[in-house]
Protein backbone atom coordinates (compact mmCIF):
# COMPACT_ATOMS: atom_id res chain seq x y z
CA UNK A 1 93.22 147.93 133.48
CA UNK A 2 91.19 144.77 132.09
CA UNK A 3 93.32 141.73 131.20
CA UNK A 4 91.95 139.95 128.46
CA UNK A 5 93.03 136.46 127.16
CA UNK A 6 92.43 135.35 123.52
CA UNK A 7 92.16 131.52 123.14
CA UNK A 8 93.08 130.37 119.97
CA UNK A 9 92.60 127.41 118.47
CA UNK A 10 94.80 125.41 116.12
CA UNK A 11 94.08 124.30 112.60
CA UNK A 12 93.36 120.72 113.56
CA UNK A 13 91.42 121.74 116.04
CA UNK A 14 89.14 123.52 114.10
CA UNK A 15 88.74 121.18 111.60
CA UNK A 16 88.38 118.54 114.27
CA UNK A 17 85.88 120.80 115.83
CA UNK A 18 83.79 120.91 112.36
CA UNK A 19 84.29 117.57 111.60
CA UNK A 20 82.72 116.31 115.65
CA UNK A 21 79.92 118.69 115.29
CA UNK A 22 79.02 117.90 111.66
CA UNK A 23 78.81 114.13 112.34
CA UNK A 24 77.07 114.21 115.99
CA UNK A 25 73.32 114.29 114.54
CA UNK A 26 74.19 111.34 112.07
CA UNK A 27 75.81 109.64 115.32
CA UNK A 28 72.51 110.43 117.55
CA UNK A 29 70.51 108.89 114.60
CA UNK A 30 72.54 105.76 114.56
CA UNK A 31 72.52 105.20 118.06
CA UNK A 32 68.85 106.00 118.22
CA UNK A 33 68.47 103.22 115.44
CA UNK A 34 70.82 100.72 116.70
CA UNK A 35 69.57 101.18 120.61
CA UNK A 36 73.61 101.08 121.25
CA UNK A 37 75.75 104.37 121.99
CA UNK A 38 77.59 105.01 118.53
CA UNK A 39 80.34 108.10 119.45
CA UNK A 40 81.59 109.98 116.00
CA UNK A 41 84.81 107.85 115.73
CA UNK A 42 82.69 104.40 115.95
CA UNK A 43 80.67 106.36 112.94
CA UNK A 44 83.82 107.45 111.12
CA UNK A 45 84.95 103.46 111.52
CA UNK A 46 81.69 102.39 110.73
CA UNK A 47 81.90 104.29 106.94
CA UNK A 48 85.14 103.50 107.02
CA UNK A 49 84.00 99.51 106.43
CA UNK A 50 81.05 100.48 104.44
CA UNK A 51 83.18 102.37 101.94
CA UNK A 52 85.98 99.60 101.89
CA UNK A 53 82.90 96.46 101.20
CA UNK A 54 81.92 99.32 98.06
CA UNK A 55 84.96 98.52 96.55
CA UNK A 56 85.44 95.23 97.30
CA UNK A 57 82.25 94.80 95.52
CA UNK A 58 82.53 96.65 92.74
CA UNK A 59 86.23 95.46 91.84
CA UNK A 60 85.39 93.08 88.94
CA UNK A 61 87.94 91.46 85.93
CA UNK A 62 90.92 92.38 88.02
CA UNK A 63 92.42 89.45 90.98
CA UNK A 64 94.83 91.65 92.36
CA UNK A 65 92.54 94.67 93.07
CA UNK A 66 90.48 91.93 94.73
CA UNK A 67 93.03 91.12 96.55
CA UNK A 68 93.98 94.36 97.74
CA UNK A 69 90.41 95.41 98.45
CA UNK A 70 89.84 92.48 100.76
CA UNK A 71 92.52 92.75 102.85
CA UNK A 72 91.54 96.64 103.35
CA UNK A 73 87.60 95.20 103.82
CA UNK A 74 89.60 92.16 106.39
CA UNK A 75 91.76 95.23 108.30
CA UNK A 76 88.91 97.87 108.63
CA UNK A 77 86.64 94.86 110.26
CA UNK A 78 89.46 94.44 112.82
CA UNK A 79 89.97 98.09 113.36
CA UNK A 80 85.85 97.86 113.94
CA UNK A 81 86.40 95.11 116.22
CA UNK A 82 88.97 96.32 118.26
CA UNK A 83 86.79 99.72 118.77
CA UNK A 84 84.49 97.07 119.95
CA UNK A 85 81.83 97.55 117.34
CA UNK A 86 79.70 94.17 117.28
């Protein structure tokens, strides 16, 4: 009698899965650009910032939204930091 085992995956995993091997060219391009090793969660932390400058930018006529979006811009920078992005 043949045993067979199924493996299955979770959910998150899966998506996770997706998510890695979507992202890993756009990674390899980055690092290839940069000369530095960028993995997919430096990438994710690195859009991460990009999309939190967009709206500090483009917050205009409003001081508390400002507000708001800097300190999101000031907390991503140290989440990119302590990753140990330069």
């Amino acid at each position: 009698m043949k045993k067979e085992m199924a493996l299955r995956i979770s959910l998150k995993e899966r998506v996770k899965l997706y998510v890695v091997n979507t992202l890993d060219p756009i990674a390899k391009t980055l690092s290839d650009c940069l000369e530095e090793n960028i993995s997919v969660g430096k990438l994710l932390r690195i859009f991460h910032a990009v999309l939190a400058f967009t709206f500090l930018v483009f917050t205009t006529g409003n001081a508390w939204l400002s507000v708001l979006f800097l300190v999101w811009f000031a907390l991503t920078l140290a989440d990119c930091r302590r990753a140990g992005i330069k």
